[in-house]
N, C-alpha and C. Protein backbone atom coordinates (compact mmCIF):
# COMPACT_ATOMS: atom_id res chain seq x y z
N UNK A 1 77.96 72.21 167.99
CA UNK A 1 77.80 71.01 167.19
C UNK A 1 76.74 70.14 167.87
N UNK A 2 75.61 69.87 167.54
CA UNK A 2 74.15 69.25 168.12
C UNK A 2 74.42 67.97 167.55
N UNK A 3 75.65 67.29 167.68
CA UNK A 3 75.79 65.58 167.25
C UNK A 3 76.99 65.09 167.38
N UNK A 4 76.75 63.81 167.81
CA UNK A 4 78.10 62.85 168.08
C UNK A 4 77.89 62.14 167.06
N UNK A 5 79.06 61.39 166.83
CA UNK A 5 79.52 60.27 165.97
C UNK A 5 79.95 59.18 166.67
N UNK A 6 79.28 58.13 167.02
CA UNK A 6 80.35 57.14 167.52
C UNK A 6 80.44 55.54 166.53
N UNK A 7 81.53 55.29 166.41
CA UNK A 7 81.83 53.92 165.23
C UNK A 7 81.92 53.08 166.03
N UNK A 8 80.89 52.13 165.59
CA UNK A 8 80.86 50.63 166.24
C UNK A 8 81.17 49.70 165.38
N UNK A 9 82.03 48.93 165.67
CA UNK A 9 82.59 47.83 164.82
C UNK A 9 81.97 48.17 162.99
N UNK A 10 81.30 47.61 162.40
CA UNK A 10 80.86 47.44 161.12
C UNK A 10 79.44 49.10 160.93
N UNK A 11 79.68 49.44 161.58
CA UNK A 11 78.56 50.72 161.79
C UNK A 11 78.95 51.89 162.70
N UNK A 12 77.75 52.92 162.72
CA UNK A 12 77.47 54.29 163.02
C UNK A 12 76.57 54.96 163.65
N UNK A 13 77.10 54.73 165.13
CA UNK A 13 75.66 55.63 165.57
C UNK A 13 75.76 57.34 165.58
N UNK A 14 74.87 58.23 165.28
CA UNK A 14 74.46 59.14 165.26
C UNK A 14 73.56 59.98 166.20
N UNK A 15 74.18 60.36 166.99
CA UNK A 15 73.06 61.39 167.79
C UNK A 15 72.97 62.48 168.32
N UNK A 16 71.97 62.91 167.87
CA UNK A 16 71.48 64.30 167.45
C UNK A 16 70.89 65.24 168.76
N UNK A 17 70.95 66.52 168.90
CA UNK A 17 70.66 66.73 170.23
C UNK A 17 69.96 68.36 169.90
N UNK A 18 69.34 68.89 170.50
CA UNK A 18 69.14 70.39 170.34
C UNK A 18 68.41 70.52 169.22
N UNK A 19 68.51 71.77 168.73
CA UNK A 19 68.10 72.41 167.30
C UNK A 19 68.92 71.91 166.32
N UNK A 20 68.36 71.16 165.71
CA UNK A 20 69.95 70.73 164.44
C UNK A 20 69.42 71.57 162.91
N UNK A 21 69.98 71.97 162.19
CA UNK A 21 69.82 72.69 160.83
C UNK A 21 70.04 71.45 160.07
N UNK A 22 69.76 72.14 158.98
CA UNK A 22 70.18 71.44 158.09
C UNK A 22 71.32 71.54 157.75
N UNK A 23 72.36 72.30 157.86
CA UNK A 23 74.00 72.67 157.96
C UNK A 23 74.40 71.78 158.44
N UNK A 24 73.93 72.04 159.62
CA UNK A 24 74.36 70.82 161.01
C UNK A 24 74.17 69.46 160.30
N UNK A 25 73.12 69.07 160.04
CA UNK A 25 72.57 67.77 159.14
C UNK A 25 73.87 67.47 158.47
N UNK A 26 73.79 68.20 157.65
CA UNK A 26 75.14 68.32 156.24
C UNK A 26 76.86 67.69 156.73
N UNK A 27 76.67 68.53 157.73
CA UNK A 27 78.01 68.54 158.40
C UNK A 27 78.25 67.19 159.40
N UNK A 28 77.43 66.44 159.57
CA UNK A 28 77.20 65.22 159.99
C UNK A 28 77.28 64.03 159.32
N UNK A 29 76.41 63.96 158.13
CA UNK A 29 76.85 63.45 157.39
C UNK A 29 78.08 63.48 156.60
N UNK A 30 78.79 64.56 156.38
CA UNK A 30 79.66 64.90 155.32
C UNK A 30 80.72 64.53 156.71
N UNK A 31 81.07 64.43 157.85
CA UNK A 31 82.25 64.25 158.48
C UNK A 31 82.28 62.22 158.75
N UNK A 32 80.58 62.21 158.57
CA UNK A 32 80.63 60.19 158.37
C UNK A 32 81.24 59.81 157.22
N UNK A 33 80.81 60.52 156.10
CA UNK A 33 81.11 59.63 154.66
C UNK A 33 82.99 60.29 154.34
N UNK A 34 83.22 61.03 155.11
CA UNK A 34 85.12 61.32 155.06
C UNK A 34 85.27 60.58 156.03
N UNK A 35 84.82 59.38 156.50
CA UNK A 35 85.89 58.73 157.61
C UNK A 35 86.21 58.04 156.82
N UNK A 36 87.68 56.96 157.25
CA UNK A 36 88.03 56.20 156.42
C UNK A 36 87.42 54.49 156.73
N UNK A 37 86.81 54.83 158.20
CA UNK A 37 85.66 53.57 158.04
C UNK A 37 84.27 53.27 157.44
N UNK A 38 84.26 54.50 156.84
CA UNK A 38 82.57 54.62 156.04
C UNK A 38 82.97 53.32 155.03
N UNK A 39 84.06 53.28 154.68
CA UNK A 39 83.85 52.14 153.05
C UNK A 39 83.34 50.44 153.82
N UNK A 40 83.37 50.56 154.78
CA UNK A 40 83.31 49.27 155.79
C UNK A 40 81.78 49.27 156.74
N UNK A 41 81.09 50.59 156.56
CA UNK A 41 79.67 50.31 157.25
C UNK A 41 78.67 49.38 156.52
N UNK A 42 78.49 48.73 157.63
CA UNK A 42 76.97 48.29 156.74
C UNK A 42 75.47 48.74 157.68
N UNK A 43 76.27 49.31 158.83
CA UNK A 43 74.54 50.08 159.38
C UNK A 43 74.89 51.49 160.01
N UNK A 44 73.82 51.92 159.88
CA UNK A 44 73.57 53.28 160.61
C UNK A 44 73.07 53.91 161.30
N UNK A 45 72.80 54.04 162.78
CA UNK A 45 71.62 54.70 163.67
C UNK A 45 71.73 56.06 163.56
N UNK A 46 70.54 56.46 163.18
CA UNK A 46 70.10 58.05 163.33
C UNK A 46 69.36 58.25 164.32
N UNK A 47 69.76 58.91 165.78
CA UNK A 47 69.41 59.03 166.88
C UNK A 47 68.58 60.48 167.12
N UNK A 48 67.21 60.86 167.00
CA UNK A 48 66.95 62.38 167.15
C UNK A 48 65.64 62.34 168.37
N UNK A 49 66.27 61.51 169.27
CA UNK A 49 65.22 61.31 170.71
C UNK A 49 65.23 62.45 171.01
N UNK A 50 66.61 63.11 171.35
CA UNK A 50 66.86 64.59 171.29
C UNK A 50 66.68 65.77 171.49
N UNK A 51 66.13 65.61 169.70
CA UNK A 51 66.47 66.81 168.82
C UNK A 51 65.52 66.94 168.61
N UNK A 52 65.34 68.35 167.73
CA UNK A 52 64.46 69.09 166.80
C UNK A 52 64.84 69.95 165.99
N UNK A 53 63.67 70.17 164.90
CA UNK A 53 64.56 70.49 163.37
C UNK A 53 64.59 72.12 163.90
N UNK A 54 65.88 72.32 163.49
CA UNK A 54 65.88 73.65 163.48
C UNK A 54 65.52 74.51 162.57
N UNK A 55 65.41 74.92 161.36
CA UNK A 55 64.23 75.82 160.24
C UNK A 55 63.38 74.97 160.70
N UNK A 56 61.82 75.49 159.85
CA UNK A 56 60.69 75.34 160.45
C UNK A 56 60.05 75.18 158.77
N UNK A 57 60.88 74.51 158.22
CA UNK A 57 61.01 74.46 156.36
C UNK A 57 60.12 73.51 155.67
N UNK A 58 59.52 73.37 155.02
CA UNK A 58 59.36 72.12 153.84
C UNK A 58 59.89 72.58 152.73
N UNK A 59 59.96 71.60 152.04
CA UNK A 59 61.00 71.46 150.32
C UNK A 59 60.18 70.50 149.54
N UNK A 60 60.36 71.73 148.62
CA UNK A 60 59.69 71.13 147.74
C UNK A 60 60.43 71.13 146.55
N UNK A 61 60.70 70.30 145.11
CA UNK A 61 62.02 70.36 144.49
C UNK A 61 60.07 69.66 142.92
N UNK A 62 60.31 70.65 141.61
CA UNK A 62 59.75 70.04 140.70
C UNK A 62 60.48 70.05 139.38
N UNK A 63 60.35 69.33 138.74
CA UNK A 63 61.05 68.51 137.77
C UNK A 63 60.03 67.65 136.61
N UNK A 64 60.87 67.21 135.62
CA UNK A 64 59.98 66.30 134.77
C UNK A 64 61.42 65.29 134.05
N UNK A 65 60.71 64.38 133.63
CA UNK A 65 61.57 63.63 132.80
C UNK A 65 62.11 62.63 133.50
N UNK A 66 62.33 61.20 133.49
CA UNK A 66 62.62 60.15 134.25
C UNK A 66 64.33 60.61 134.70
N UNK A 67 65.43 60.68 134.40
CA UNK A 67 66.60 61.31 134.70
C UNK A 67 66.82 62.48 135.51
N UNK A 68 66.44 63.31 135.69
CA UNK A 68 66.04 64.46 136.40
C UNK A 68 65.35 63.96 137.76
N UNK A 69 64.27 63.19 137.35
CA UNK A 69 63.66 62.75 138.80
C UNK A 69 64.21 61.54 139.61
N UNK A 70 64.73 60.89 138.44
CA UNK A 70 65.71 60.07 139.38
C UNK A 70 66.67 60.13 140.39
N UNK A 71 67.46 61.02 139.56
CA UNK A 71 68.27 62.15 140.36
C UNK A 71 67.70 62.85 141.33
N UNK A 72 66.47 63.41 141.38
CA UNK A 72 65.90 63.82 142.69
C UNK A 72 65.84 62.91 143.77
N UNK A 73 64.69 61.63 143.21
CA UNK A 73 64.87 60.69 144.44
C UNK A 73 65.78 60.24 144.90
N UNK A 74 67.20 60.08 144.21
CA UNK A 74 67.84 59.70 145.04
C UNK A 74 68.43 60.68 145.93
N UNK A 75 68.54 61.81 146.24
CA UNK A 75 69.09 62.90 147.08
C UNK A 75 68.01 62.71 148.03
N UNK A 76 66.57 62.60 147.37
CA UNK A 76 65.64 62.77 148.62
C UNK A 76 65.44 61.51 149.37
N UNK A 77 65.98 60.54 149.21
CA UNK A 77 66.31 59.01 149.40
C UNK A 77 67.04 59.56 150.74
N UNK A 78 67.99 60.16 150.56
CA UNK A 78 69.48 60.26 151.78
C UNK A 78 68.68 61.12 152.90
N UNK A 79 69.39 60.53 154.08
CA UNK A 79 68.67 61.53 155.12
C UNK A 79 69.77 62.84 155.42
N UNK A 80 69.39 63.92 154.71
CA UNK A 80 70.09 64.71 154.65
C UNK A 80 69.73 66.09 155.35
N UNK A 81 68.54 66.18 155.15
CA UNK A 81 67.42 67.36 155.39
C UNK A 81 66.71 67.33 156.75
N UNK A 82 66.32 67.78 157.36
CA UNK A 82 65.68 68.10 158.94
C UNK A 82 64.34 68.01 158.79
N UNK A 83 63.83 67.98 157.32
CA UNK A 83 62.32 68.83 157.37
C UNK A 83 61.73 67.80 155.98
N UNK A 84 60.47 68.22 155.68
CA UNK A 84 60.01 67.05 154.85
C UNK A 84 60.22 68.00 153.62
N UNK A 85 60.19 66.90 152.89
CA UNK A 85 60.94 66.80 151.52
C UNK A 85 60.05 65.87 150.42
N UNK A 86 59.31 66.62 149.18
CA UNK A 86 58.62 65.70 147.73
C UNK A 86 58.82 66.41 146.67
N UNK A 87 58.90 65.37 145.73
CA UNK A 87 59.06 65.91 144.23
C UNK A 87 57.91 65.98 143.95
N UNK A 88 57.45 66.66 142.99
CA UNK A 88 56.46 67.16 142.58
C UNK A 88 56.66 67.64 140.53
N UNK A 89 55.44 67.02 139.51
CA UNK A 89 55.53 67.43 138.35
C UNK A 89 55.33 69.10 137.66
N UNK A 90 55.03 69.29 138.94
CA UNK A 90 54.52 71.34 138.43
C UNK A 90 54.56 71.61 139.76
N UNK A 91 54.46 72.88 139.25
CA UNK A 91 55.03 74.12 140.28
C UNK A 91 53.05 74.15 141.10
N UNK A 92 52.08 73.83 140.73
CA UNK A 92 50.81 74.19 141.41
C UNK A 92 50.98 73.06 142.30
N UNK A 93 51.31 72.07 141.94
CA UNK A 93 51.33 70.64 143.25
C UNK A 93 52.62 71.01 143.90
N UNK A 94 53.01 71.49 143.72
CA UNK A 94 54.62 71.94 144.87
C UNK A 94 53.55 73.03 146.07
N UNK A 95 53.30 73.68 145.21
CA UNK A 95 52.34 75.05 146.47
C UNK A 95 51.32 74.69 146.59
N UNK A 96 50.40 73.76 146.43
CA UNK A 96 49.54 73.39 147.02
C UNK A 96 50.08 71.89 148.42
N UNK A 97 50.98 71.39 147.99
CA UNK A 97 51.82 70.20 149.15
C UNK A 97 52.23 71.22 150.14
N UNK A 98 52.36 72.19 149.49
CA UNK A 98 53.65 72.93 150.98
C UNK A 98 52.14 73.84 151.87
N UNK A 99 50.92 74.29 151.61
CA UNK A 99 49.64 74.87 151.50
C UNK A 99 49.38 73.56 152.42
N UNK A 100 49.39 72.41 152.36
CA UNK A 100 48.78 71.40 153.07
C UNK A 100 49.47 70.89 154.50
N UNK A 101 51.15 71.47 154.54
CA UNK A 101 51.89 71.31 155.56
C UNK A 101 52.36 72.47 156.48
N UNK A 102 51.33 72.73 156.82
CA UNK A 102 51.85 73.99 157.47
C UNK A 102 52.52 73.19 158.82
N UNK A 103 53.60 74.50 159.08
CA UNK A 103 54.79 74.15 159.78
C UNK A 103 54.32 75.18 161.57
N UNK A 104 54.24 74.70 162.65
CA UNK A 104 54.02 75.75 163.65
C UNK A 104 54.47 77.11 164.03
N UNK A 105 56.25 77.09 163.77
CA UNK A 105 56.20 78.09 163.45
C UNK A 105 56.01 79.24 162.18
N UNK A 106 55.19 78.79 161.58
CA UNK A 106 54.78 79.44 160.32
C UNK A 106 53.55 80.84 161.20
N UNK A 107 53.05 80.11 162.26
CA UNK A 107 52.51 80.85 163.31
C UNK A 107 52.36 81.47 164.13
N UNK A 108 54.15 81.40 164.21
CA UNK A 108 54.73 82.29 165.48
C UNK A 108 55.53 83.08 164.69
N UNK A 109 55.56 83.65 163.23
CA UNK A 109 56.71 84.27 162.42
C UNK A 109 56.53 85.66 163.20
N UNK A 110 58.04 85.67 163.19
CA UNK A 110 58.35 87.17 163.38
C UNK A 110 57.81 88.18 162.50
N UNK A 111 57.77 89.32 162.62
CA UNK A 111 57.08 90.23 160.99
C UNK A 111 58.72 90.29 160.36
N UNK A 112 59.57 90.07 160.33
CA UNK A 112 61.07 90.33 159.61
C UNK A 112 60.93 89.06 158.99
N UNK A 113 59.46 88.20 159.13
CA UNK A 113 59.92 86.90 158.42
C UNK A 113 58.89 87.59 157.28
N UNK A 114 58.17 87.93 157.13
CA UNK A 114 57.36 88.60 156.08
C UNK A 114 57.66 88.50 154.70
């Protein structure tokens, strides 16, 4: 587990250590928002002095229609994800954004990443 939780009075610090996934991410968040002091935070430190993302990912998510994308931003609003994250109206600006972010290890891939 690459994270502590500690509750301070009206808040949450968070910190992150090692390789964290996005699982890990998930599982961090999802064990803050089941406490029964989450209904009582009003702040949150996300600590990743740390850390580092563990996939080596970008996300890209495309869509149309104001409802649909709303719904996107707000997921992509939450810090949920390890790695960068945009909506995009077509699928050519999704692969050309992800074409513009290359990731380091995209450079060191194993050939089983092929």
């Amino acid at each position: 587990m690459p994270y502590r939780l500690r509750w301070e009075g009206h808040g949450v610090y968070r910190r992150f250590f090692g390789k964290v996934s996005s699982i890990e991410f998930r599982k961090a968040y999802e064990e803050m928002k089941d406490d029964l002091r989450y209904e009582c935070t009003r702040y949150i430190i996300s600590d990743f002095l740390e850390a580092e993302p563990g996939p080596d990912i970008v996300h890209a998510t495309v869509g149309s229609g104001e409802p649909m994308l709303a719904h996107v931003r707000y997921f992509e609003s939450m810090p949920l994800a390890p790695y960068p994250e945009a909506t995009f109206e077509t699928v050519q600006d999704a692969r050309r954004w992800i074409a513009s972010n290359p990731r380091p290890a995209w450079r060191l891939a194993a050939p089983l990443c092929i």
